[in-house]
PDB file of N, CA and C in Angstrom:
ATOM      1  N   UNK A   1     -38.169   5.714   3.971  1.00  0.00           N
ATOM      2  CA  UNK A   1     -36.970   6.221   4.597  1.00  0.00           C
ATOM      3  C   UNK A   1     -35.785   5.862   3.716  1.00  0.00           C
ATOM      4  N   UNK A   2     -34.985   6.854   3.223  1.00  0.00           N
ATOM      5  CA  UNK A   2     -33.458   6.807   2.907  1.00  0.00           C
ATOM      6  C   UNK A   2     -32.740   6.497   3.858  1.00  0.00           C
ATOM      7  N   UNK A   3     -31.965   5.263   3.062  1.00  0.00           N
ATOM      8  CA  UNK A   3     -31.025   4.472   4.049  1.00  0.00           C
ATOM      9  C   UNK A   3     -29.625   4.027   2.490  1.00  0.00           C
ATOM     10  N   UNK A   4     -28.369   4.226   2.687  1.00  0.00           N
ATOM     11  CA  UNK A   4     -27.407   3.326   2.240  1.00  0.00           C
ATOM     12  C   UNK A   4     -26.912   1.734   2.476  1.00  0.00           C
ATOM     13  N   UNK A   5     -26.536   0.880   1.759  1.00  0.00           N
ATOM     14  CA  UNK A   5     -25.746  -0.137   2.056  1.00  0.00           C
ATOM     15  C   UNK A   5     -24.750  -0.452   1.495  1.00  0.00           C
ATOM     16  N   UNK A   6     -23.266  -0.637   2.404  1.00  0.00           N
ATOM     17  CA  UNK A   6     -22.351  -0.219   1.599  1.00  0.00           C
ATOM     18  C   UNK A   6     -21.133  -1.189   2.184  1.00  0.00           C
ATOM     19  N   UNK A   7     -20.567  -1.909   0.785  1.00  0.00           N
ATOM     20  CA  UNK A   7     -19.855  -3.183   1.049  1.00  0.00           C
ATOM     21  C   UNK A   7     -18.847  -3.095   0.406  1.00  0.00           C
ATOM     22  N   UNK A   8     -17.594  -3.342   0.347  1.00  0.00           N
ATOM     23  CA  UNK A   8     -15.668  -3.184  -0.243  1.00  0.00           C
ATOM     24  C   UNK A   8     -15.407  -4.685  -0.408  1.00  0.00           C
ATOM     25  N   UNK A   9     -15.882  -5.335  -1.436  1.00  0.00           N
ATOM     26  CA  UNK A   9     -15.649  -6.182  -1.582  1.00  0.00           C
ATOM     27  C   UNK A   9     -13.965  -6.999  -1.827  1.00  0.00           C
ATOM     28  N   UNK A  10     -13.562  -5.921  -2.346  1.00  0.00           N
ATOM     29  CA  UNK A  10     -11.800  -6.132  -2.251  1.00  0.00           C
ATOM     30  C   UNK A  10     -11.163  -4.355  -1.992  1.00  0.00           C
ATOM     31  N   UNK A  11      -9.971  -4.550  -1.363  1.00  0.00           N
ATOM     32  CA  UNK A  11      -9.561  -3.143  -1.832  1.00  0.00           C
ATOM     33  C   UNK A  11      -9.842  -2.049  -2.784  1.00  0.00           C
ATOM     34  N   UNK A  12     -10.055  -1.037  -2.621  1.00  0.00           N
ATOM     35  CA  UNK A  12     -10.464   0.274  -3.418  1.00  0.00           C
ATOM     36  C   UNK A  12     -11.844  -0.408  -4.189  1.00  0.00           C
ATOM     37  N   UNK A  13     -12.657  -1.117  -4.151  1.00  0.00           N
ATOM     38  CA  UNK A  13     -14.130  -1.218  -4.792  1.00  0.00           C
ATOM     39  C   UNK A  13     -14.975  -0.923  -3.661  1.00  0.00           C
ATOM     40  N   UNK A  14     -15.732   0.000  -4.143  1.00  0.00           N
ATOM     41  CA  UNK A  14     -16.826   0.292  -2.756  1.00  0.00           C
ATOM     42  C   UNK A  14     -18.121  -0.092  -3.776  1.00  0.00           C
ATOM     43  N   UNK A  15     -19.146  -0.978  -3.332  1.00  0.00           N
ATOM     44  CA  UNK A  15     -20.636  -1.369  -3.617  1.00  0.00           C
ATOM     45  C   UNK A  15     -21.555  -0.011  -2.371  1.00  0.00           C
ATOM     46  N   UNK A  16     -22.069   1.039  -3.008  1.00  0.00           N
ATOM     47  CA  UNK A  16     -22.889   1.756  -2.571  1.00  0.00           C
ATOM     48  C   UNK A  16     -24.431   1.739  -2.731  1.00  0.00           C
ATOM     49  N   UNK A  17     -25.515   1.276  -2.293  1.00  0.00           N
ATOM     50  CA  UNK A  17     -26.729   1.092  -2.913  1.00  0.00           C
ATOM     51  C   UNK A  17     -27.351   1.843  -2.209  1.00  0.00           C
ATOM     52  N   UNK A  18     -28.149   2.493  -2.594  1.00  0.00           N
ATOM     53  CA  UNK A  18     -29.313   3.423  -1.678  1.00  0.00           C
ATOM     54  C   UNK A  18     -30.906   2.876  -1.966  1.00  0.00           C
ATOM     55  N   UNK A  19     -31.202   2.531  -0.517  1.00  0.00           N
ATOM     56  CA  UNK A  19     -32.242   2.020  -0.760  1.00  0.00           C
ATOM     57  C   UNK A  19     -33.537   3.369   0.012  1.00  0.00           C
ATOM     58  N   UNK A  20     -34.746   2.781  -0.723  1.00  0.00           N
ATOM     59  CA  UNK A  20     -35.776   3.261   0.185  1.00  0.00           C
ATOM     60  C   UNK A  20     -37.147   2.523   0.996  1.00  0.00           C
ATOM     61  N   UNK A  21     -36.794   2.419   1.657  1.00  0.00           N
ATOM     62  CA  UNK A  21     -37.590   1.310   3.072  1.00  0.00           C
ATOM     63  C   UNK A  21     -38.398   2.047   3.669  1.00  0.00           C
ATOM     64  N   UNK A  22     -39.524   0.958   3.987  1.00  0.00           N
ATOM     65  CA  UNK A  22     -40.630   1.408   4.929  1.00  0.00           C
ATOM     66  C   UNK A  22     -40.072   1.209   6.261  1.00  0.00           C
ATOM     67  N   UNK A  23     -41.082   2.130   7.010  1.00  0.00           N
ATOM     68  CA  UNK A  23     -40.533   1.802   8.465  1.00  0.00           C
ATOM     69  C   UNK A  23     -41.676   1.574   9.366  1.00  0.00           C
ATOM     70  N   UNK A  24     -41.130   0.060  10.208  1.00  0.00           N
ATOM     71  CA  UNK A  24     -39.992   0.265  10.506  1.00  0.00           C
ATOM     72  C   UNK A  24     -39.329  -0.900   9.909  1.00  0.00           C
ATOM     73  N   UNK A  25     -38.094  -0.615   9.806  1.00  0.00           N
ATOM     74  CA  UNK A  25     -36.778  -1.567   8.872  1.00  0.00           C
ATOM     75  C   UNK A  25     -36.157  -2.156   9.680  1.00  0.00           C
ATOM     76  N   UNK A  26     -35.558  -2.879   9.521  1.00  0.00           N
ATOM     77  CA  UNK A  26     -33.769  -3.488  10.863  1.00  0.00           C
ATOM     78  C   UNK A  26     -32.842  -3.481   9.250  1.00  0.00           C
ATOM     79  N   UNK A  27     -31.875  -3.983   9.726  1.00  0.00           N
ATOM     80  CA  UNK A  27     -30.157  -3.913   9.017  1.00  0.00           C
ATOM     81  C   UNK A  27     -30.466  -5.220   8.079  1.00  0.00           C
ATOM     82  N   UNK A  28     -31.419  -6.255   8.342  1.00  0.00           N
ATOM     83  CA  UNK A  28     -31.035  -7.149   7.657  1.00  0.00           C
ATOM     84  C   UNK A  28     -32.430  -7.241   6.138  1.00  0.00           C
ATOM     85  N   UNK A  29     -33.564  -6.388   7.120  1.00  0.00           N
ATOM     86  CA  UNK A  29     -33.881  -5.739   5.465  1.00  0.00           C
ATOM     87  C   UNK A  29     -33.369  -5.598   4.881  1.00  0.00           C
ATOM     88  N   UNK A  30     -32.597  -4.311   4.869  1.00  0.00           N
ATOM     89  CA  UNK A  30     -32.115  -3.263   4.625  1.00  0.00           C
ATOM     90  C   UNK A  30     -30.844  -4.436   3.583  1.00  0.00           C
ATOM     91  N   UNK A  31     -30.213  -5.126   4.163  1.00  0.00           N
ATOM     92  CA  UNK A  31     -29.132  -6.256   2.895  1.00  0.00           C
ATOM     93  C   UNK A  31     -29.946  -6.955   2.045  1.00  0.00           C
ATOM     94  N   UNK A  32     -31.617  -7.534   2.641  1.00  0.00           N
ATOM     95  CA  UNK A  32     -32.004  -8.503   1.386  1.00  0.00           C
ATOM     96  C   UNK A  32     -32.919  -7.373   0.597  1.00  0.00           C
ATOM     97  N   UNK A  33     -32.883  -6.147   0.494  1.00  0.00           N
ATOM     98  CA  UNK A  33     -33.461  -5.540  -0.346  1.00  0.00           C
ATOM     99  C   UNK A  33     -32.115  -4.903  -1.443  1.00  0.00           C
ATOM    100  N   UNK A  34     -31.104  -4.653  -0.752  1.00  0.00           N
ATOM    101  CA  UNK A  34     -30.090  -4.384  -1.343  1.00  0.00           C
ATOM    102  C   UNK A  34     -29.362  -5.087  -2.767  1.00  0.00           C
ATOM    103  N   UNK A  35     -29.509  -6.577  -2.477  1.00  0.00           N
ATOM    104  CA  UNK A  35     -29.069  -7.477  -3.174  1.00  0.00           C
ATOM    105  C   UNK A  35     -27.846  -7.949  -3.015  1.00  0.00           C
ATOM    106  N   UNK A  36     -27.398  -7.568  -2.009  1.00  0.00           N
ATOM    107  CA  UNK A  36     -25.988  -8.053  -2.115  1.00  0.00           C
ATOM    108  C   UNK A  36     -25.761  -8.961  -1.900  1.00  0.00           C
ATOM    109  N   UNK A  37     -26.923  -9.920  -0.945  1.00  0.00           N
ATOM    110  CA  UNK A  37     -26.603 -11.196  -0.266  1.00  0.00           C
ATOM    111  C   UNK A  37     -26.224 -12.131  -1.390  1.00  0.00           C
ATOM    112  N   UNK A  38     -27.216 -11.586  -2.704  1.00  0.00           N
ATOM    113  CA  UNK A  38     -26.786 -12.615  -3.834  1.00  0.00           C
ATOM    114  C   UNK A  38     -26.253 -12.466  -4.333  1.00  0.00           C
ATOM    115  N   UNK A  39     -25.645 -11.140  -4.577  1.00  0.00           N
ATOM    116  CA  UNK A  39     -24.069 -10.959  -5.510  1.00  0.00           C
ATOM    117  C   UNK A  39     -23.411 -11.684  -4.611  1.00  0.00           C
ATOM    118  N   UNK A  40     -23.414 -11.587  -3.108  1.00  0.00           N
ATOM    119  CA  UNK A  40     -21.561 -11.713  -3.152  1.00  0.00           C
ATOM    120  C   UNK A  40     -22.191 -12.964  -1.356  1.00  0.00           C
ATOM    121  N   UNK A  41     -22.137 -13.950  -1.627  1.00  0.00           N
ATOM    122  CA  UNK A  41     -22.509 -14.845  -0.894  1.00  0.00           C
ATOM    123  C   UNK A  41     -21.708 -15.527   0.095  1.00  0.00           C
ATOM    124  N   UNK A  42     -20.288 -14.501   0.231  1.00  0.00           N
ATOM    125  CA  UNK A  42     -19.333 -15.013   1.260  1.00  0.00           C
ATOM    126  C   UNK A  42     -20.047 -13.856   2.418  1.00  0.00           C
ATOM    127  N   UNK A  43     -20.972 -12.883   2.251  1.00  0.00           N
ATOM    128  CA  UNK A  43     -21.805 -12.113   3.386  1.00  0.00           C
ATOM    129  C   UNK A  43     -22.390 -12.676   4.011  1.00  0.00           C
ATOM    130  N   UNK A  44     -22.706 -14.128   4.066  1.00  0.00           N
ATOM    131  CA  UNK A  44     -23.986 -15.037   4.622  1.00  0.00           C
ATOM    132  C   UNK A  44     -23.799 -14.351   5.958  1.00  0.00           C
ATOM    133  N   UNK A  45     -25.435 -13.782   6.155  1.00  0.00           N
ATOM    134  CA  UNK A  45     -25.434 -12.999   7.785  1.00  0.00           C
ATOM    135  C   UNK A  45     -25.396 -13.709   9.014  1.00  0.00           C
ATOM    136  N   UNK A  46     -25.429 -15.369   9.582  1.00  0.00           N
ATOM    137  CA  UNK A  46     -24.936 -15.423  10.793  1.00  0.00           C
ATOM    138  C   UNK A  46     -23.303 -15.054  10.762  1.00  0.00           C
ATOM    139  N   UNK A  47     -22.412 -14.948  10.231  1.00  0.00           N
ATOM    140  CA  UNK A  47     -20.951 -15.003  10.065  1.00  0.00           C
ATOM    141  C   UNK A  47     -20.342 -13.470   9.527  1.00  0.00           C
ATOM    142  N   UNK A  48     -21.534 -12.424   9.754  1.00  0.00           N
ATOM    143  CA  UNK A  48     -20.459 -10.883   9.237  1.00  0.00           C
ATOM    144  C   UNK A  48     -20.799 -10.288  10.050  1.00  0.00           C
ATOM    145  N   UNK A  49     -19.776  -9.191   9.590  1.00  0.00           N
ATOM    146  CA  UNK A  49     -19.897  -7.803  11.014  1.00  0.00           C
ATOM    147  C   UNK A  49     -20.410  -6.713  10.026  1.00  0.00           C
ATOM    148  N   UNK A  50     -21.230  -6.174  10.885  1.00  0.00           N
ATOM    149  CA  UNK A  50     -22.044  -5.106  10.539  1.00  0.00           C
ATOM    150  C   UNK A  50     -22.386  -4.043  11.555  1.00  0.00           C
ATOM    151  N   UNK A  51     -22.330  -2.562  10.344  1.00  0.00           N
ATOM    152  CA  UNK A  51     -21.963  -1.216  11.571  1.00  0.00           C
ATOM    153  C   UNK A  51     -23.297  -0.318  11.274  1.00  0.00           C
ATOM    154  N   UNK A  52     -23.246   0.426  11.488  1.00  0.00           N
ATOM    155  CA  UNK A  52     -24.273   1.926  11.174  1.00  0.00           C
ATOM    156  C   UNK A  52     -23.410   2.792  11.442  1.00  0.00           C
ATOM    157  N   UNK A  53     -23.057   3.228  10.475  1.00  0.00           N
ATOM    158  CA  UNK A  53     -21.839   4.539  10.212  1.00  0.00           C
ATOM    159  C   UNK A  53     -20.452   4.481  11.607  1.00  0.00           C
ATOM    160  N   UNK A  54     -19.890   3.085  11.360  1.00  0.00           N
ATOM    161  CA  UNK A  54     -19.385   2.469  11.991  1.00  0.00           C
ATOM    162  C   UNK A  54     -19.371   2.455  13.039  1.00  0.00           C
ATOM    163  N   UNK A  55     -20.393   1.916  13.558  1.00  0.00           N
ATOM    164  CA  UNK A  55     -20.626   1.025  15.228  1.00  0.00           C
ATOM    165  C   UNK A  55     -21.360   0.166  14.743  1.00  0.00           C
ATOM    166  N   UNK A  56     -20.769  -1.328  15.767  1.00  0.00           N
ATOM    167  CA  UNK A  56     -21.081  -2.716  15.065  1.00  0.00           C
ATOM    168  C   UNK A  56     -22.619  -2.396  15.790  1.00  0.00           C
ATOM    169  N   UNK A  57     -23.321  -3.361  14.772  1.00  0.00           N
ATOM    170  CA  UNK A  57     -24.929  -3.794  15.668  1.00  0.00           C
ATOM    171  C   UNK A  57     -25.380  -5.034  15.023  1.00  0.00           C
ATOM    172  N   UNK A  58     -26.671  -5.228  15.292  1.00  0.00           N
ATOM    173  CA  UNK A  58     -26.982  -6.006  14.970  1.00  0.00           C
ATOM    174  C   UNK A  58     -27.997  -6.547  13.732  1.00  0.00           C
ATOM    175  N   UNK A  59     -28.325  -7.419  13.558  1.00  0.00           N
ATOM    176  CA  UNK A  59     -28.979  -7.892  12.010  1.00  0.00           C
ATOM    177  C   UNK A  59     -30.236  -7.259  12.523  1.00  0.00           C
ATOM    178  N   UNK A  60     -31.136  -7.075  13.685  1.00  0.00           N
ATOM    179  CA  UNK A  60     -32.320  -7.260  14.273  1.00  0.00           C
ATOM    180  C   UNK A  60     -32.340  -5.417  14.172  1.00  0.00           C
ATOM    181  N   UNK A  61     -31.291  -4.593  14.796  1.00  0.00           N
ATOM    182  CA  UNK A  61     -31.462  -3.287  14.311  1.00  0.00           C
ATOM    183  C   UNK A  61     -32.168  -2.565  13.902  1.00  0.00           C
ATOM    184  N   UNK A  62     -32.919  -1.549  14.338  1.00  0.00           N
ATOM    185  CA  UNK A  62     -34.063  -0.603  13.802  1.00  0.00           C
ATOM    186  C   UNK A  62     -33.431   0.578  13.304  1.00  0.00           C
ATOM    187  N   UNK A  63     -33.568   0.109  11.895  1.00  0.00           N
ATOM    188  CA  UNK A  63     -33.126   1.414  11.006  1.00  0.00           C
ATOM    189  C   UNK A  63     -33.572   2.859  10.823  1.00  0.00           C
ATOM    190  N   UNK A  64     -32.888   4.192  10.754  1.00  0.00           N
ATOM    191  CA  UNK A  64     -33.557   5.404  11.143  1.00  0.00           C
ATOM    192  C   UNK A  64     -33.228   6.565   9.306  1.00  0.00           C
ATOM    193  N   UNK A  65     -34.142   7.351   9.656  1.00  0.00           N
ATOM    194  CA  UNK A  65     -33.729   7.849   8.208  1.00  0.00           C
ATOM    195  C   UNK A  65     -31.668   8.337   7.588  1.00  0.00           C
ATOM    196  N   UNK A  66     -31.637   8.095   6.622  1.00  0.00           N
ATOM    197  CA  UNK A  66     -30.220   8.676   6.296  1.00  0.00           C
ATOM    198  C   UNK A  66     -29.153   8.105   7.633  1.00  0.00           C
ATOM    199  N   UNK A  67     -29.562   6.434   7.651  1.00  0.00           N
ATOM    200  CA  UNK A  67     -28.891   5.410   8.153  1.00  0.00           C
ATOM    201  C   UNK A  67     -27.677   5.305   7.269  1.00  0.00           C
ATOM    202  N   UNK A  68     -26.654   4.100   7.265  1.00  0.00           N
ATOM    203  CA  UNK A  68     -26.049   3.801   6.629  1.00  0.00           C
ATOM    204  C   UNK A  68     -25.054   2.919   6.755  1.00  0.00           C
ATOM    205  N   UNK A  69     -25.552   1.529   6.313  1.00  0.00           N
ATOM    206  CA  UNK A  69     -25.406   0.152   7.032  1.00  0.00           C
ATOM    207  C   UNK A  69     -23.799  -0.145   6.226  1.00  0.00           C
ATOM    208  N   UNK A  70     -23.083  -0.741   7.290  1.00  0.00           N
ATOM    209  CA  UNK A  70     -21.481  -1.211   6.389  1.00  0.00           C
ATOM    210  C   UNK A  70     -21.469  -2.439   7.124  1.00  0.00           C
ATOM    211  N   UNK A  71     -20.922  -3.238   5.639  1.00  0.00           N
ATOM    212  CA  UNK A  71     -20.820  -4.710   5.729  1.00  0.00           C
ATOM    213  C   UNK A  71     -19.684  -5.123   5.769  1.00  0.00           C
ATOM    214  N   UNK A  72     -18.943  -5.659   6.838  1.00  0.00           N
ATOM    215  CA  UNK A  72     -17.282  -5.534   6.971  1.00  0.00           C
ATOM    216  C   UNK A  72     -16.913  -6.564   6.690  1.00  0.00           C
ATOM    217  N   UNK A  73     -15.637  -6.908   6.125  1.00  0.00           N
ATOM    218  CA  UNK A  73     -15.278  -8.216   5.682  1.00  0.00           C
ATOM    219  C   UNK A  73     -14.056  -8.392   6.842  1.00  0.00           C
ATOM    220  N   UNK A  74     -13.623  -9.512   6.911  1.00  0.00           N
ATOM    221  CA  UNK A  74     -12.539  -9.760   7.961  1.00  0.00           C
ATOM    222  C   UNK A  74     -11.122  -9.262   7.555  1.00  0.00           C
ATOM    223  N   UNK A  75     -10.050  -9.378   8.641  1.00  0.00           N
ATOM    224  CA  UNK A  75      -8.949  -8.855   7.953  1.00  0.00           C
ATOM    225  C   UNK A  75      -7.948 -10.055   7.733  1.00  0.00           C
ATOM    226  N   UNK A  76      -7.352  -9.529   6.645  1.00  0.00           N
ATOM    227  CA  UNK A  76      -6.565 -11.110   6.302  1.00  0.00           C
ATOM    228  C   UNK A  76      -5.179 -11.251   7.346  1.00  0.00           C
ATOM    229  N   UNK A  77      -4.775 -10.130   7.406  1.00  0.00           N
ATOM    230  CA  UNK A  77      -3.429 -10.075   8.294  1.00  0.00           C
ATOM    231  C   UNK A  77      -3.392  -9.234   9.245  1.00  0.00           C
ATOM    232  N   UNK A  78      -3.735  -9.595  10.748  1.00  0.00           N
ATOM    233  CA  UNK A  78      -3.322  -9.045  11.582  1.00  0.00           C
ATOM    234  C   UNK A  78      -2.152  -7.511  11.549  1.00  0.00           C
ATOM    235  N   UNK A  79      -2.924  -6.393  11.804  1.00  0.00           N
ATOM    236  CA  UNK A  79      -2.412  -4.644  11.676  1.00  0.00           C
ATOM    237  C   UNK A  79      -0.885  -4.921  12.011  1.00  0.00           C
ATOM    238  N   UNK A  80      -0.910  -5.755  13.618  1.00  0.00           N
ATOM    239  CA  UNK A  80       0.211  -5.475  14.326  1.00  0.00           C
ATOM    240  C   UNK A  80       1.400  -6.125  13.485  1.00  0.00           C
ATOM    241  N   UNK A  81       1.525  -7.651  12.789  1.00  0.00           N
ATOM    242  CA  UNK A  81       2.203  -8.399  11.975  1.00  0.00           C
ATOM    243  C   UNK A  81       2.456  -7.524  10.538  1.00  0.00           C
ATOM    244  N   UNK A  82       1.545  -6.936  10.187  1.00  0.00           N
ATOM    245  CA  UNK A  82       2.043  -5.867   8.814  1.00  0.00           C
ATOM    246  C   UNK A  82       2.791  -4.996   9.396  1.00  0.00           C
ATOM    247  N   UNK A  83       2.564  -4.295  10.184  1.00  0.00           N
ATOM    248  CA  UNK A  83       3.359  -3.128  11.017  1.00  0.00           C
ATOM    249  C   UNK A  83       4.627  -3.270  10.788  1.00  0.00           C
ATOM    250  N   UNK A  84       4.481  -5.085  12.135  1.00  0.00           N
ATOM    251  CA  UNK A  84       6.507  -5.806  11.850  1.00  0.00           C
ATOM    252  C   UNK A  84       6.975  -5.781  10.910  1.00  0.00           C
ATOM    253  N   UNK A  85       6.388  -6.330   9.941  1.00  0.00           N
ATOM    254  CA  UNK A  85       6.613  -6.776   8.382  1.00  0.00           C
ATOM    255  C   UNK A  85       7.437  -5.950   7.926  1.00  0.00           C
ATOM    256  N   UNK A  86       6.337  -4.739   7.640  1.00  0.00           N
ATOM    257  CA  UNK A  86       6.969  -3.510   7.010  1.00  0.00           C
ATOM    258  C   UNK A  86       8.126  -2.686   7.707  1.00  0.00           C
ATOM    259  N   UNK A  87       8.189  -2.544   8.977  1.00  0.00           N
ATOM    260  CA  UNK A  87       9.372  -1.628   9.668  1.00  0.00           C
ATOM    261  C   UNK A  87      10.466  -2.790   9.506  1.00  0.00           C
ATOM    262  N   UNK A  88      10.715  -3.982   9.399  1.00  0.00           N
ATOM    263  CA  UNK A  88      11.696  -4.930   9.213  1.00  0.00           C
ATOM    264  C   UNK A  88      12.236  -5.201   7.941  1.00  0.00           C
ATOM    265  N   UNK A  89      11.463  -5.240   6.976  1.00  0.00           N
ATOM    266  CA  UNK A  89      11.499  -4.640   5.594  1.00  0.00           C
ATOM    267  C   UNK A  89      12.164  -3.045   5.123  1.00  0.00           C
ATOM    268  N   UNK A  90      11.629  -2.417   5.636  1.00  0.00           N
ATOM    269  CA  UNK A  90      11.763  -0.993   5.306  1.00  0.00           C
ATOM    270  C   UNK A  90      13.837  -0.702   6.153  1.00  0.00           C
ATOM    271  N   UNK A  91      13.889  -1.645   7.250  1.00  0.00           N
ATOM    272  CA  UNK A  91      15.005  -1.403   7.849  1.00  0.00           C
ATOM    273  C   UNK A  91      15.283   0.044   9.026  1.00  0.00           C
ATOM    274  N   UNK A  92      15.729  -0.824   9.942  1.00  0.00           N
ATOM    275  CA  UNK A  92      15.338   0.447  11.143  1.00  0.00           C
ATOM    276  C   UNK A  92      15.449   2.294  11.069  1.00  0.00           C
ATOM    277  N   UNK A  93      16.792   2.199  10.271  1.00  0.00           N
ATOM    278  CA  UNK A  93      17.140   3.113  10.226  1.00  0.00           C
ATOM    279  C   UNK A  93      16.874   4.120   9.100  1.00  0.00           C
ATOM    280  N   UNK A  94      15.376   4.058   8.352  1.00  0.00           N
ATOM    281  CA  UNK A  94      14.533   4.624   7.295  1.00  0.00           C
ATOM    282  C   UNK A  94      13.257   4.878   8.039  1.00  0.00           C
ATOM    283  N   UNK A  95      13.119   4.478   9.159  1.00  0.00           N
ATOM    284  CA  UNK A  95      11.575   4.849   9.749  1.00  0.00           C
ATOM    285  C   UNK A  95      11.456   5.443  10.732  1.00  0.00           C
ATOM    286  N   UNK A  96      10.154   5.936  11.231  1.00  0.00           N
ATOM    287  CA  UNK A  96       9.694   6.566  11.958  1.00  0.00           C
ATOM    288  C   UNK A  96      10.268   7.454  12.954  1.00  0.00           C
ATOM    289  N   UNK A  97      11.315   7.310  14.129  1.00  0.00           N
ATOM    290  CA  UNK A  97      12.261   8.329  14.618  1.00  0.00           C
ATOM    291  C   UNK A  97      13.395   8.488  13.336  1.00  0.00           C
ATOM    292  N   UNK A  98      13.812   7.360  13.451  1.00  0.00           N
ATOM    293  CA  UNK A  98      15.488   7.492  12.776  1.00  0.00           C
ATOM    294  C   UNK A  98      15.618   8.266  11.189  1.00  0.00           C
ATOM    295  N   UNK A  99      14.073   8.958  10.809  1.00  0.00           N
ATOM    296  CA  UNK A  99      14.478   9.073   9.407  1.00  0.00           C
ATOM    297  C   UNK A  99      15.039  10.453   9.388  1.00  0.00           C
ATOM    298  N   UNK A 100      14.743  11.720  10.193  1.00  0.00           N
ATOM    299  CA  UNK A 100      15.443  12.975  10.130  1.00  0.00           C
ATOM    300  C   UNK A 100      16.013  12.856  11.577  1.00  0.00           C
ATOM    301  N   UNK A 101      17.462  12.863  11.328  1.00  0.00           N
ATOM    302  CA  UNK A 101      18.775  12.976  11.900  1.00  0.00           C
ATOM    303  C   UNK A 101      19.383  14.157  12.260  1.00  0.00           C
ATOM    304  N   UNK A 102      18.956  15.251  13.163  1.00  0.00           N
ATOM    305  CA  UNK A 102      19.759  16.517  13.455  1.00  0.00           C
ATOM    306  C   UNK A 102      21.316  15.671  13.696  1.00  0.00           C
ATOM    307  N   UNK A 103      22.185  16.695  12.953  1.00  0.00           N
ATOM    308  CA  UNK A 103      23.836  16.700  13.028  1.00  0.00           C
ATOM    309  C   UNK A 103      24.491  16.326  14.608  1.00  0.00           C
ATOM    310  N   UNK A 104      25.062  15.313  14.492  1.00  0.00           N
ATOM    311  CA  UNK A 104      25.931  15.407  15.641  1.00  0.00           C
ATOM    312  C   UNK A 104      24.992  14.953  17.258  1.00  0.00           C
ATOM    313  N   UNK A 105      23.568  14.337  16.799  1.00  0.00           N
ATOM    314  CA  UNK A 105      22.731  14.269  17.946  1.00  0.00           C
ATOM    315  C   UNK A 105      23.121  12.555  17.889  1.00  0.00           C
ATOM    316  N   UNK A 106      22.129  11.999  19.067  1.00  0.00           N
ATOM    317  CA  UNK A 106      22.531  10.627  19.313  1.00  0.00           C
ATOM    318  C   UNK A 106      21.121   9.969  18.485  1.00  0.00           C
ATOM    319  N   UNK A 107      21.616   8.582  18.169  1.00  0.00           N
ATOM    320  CA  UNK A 107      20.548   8.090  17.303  1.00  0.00           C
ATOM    321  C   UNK A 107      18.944   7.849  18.133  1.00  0.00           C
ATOM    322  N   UNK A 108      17.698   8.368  17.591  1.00  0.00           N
ATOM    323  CA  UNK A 108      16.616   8.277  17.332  1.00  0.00           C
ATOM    324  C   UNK A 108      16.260   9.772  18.279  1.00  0.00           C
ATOM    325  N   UNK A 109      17.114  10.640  17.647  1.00  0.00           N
ATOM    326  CA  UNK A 109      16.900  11.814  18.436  1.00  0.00           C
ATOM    327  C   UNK A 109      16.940  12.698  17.189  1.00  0.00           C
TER     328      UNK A 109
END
């Protein structure tokens, strides 16, 4: 069975491996045939999240043909805190309502 495994180790690098497995497989075959566990050893599997064409599951998982396992890394900064960051940065009146201004209307209109 054709199956992918596929890991972003930093921004814009995608690790794509296509493997071919007997079945039946789970997800965590499917990584120690891959190799990644030993390239990149901050994956150690009690401690990652893992999807099948993104929905989390589990290591135990029964893999199906033209699967395609993603190995998620954590996020460093909370979405909602970049969000602030950036609209506080960027300054109110450059974003999202306030940036096109019809003439003579009241602000964020």
């Amino acid at each position: 069975m054709l199956v992918w495994v596929v890991y972003a180790p930093q921004p814009r690098q995608v690790e794509e491996i296509a493997l071919n497995l007997i079945e039946p497989s789970s997800v965590l075959d499917a990584l120690r045939h891959s190799g990644l566990l030993q390239r990149f050893p901050e994956i150690a599997p009690p401690h990652i999240l893992l999807g099948i064409w993104g929905r989390l599951t589990s290591l135990q998982q029964a893999l199906r043909e033209h699967d395609r396992v993603e190995v998620y890394r954590p996020l460093r900064v909370d979405p909602k805190v970049a969000r602030r960051e950036r609209f506080v940065k960027q300054g109110a009146r450059t974003t999202g309502l306030f940036v096109k201004k019809r003439p003579g209307s009241k602000a964020g209109y």
